[in-house]
Protein backbone atom coordinates (compact mmCIF):
# COMPACT_ATOMS: atom_id res chain seq x y z
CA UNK A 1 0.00 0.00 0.00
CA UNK A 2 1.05 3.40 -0.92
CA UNK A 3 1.11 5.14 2.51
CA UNK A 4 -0.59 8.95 1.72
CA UNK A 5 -0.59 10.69 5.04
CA UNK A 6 -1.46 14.28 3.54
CA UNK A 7 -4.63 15.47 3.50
CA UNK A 8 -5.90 19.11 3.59
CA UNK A 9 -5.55 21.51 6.32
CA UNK A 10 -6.22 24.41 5.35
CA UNK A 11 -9.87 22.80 4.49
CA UNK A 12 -12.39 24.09 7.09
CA UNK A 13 -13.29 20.40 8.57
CA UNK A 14 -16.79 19.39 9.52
CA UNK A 15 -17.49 15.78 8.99
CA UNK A 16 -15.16 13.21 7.27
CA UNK A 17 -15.94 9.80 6.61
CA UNK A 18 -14.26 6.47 5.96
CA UNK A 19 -15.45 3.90 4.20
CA UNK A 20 -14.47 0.21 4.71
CA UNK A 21 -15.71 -0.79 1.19
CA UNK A 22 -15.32 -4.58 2.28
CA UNK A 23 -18.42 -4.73 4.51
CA UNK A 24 -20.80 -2.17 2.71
CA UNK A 25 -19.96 -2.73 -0.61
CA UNK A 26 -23.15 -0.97 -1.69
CA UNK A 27 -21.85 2.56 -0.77
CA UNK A 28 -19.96 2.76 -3.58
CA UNK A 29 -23.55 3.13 -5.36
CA UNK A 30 -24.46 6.63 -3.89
CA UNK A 31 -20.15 7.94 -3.25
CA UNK A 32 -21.29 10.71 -5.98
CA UNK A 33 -23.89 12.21 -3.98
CA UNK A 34 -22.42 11.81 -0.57
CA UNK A 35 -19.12 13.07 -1.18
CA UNK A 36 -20.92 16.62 -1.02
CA UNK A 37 -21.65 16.16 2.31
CA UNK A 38 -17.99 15.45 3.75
CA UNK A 39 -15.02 17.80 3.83
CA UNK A 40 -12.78 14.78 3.59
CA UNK A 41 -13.97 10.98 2.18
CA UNK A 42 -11.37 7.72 2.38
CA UNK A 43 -11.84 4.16 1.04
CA UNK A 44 -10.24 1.56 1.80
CA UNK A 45 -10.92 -1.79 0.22
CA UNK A 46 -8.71 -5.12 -0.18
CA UNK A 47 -10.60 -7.03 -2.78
CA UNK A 48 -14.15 -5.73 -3.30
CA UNK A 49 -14.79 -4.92 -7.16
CA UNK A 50 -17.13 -1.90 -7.18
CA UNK A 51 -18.39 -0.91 -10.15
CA UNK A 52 -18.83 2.86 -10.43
CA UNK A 53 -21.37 4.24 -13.71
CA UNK A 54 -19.71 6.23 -16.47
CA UNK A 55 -20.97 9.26 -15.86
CA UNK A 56 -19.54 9.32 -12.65
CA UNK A 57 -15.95 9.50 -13.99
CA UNK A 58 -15.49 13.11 -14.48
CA UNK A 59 -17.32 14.33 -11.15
CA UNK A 60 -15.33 11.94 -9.36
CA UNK A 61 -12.03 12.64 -10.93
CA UNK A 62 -12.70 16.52 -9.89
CA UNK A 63 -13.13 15.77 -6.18
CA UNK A 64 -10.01 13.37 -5.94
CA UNK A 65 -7.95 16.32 -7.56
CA UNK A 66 -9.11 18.65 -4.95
CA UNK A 67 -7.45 16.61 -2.98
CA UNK A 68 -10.92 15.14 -0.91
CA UNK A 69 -11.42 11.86 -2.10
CA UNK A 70 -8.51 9.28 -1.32
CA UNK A 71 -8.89 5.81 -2.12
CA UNK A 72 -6.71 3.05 -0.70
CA UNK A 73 -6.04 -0.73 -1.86
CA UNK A 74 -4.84 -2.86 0.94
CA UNK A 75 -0.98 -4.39 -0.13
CA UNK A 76 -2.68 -7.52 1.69
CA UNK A 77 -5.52 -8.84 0.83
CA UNK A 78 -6.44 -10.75 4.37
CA UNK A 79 -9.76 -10.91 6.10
CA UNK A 80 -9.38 -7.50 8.34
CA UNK A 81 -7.37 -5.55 5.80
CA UNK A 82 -9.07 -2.80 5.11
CA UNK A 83 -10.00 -2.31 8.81
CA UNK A 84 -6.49 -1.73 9.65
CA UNK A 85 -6.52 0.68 6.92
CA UNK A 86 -9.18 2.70 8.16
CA UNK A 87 -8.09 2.43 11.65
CA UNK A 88 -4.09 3.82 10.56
CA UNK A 89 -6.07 6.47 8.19
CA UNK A 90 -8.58 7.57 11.43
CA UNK A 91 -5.57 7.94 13.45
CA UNK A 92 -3.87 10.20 11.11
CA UNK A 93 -6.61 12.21 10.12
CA UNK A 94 -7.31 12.90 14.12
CA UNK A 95 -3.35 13.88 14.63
CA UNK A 96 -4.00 16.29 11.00
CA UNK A 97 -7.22 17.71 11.12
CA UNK A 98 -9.21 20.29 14.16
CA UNK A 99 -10.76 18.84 17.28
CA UNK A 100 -14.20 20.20 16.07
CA UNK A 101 -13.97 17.57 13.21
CA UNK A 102 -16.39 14.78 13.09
CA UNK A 103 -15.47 11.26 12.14
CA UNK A 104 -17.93 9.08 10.27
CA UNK A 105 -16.75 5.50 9.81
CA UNK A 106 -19.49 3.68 7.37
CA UNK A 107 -18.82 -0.31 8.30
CA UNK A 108 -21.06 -3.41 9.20
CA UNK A 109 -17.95 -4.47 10.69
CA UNK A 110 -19.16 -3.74 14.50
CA UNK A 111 -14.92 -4.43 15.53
CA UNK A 112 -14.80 -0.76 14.56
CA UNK A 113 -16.53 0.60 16.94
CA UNK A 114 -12.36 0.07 19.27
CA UNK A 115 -11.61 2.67 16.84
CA UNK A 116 -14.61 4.92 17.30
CA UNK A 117 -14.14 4.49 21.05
CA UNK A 118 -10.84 5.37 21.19
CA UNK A 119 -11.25 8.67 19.09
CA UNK A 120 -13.90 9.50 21.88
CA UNK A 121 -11.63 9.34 24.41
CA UNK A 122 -9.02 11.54 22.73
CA UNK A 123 -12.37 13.63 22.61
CA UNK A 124 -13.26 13.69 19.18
CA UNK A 125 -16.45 13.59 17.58
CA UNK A 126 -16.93 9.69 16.33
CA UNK A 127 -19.48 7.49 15.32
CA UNK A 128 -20.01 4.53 12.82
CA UNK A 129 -23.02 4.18 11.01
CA UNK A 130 -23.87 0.43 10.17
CA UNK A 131 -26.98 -1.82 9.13
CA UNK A 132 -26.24 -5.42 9.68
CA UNK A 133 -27.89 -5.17 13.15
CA UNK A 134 -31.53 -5.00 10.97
CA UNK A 135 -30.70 -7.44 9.08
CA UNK A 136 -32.52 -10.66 11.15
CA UNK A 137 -35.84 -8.68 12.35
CA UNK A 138 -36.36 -7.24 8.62
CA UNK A 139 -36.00 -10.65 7.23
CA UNK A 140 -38.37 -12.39 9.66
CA UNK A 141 -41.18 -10.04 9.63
CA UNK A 142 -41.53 -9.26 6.03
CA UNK A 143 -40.81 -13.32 4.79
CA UNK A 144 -38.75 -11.47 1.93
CA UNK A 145 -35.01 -12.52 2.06
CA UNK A 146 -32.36 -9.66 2.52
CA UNK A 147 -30.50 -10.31 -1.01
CA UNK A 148 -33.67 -9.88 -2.85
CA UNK A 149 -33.81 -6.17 -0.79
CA UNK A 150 -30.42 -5.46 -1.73
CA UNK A 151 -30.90 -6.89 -5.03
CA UNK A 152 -33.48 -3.94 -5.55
CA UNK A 153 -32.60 -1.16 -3.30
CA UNK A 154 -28.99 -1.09 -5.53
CA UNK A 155 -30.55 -1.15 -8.53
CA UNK A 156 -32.33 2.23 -7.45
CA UNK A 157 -29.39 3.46 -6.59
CA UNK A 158 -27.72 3.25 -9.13
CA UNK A 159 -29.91 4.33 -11.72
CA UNK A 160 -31.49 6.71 -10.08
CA UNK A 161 -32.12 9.47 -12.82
CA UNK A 162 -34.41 6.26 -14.64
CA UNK A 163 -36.43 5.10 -11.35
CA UNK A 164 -40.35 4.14 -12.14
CA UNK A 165 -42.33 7.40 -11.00
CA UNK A 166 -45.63 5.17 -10.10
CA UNK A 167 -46.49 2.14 -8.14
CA UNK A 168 -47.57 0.44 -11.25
CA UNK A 169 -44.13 1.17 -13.28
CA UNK A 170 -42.10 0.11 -9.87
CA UNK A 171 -43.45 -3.14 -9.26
CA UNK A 172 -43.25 -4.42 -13.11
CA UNK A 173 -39.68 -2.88 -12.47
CA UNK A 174 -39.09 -4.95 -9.27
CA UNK A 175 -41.26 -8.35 -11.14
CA UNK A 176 -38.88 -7.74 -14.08
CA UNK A 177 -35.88 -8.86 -12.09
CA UNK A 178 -37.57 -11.42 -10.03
CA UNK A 179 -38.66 -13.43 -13.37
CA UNK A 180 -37.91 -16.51 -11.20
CA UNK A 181 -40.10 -15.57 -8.62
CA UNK A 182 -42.88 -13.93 -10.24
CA UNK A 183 -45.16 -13.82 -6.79
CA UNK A 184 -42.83 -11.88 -4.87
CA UNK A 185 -42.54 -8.35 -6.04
CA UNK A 186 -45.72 -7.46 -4.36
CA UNK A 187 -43.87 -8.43 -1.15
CA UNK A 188 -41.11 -6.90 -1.84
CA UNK A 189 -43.12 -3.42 -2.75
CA UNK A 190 -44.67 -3.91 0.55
CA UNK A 191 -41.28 -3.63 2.74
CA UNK A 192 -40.01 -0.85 0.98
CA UNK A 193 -42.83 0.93 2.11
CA UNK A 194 -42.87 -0.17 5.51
CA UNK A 195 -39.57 0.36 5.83
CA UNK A 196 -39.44 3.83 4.73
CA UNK A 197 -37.83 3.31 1.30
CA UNK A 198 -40.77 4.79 -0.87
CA UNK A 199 -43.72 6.67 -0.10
CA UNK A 200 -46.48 6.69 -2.11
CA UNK A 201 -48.54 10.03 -2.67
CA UNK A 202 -51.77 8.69 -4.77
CA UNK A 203 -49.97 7.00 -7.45
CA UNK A 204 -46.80 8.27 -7.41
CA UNK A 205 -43.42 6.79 -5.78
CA UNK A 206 -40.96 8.99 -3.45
CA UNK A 207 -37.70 7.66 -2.65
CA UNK A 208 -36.03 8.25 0.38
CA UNK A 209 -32.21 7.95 -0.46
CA UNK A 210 -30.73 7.11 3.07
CA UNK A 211 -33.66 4.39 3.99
CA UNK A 212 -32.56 2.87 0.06
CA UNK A 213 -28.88 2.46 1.01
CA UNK A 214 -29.65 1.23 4.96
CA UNK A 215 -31.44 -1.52 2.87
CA UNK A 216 -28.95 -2.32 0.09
CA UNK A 217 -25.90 -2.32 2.92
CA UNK A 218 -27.65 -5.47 4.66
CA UNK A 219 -25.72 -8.90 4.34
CA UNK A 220 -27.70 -11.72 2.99
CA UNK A 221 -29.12 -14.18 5.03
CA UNK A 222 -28.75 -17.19 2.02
């Protein structure tokens, strides 16, 4: 790994976040619209193969030339790798940036919350914002399986300018990749609206866009 310890500092820091790409693959689906949020966004990954749309390419390349976008490939690709990454990367970032900043570390991986602990009590702003404790209750009560959720919720994600604008459009959308399963994409319809994912206002579908990636971060039960 090519160790980058330099960052920004004259950047006025609010929140930062680091991603361990391993155990919410699924982020990589909305990076383009959450970068705006962040003052400072790092990856690290070991193995994971994200696919990132086309027309991402030249937004993306702008933000890692400003210099707040870094994205690191584990030398090793073990199970933990890119935990260690993002626990060397948190510890630098806390030595580089203001004590006002806020860390965000987006893992299932609940062995990060040492490192969120530990930038607490160098009193820091920390937190890491995770899904995979959902995972069994949303399964059991809704009798849909989590990969058919994620299956979905990504989709949405990542074609997001194309989504069906009514309830009709959305579930032939959701029926036309469950071919196999032609019975459950009224199911399926049903838990994104319980669980907050769309809203429907007469006929037409709102999407909330954080309840859509809690879903398509979940691990799969099969």
């Amino acid at each position: 790994m090519n160790i980058q310890t330099e960052f920004l500092p004259s950047v006025k820091y609010g929140k930062v976040l680091l991603i361990d790409l391993e155990n919410c693959p699924s982020q990589i689906n909305i990076l383009n619209e959450t970068l705006n949020e962040y003052a400072q966004v790092v990856i690290c990954y070991a193995q994971t193969c994200a696919k990132i749309p086309l027309d991402w390419l030249m937004p993306l390349n702008e933000i890692i030339n400003s210099g707040r976008l870094k994205i690191f490939k584990m030398a090793n690709a073990g199970k933990n790798s890119a935990d260690f990454g993002i626990s060397f990367y948190a510890g630098v970032l806390m030595q580089q940036l203001p004590a006002d900043a806020h860390f965000v570390i987006m893992s299932n991986d609940t062995g990060l919350e040492h490192v969120v602990s530990l930038l607490r009590n160098q009193h820091r702003v920390a937190e890491r914002i995770g899904t995979k404790k959902d995972e069994s209750r949303l399964t059991a009560t809704s009798g849909v399986d989590t990969l058919a959720l994620k299956k979905i919720c990504s989709h949405l994600l990542t074609y997001k300018n194309n989504r069906p604008a009514n309830k009709g459009s959305l579930l032939n959308s959701i029926n036309s990749k469950f071919k196999e399963m032609p019975s459950i994409g009224g199911s399926i319809l049903l838990v994104l609206e319980k669980t907050g994912v769309v809203s429907l206002q007469g006929d037409k579908v709102i999407y909330n866009e954080k309840k859509m990636l809690e879903l398509s971060l979940l691990n799969s039960q099969i």
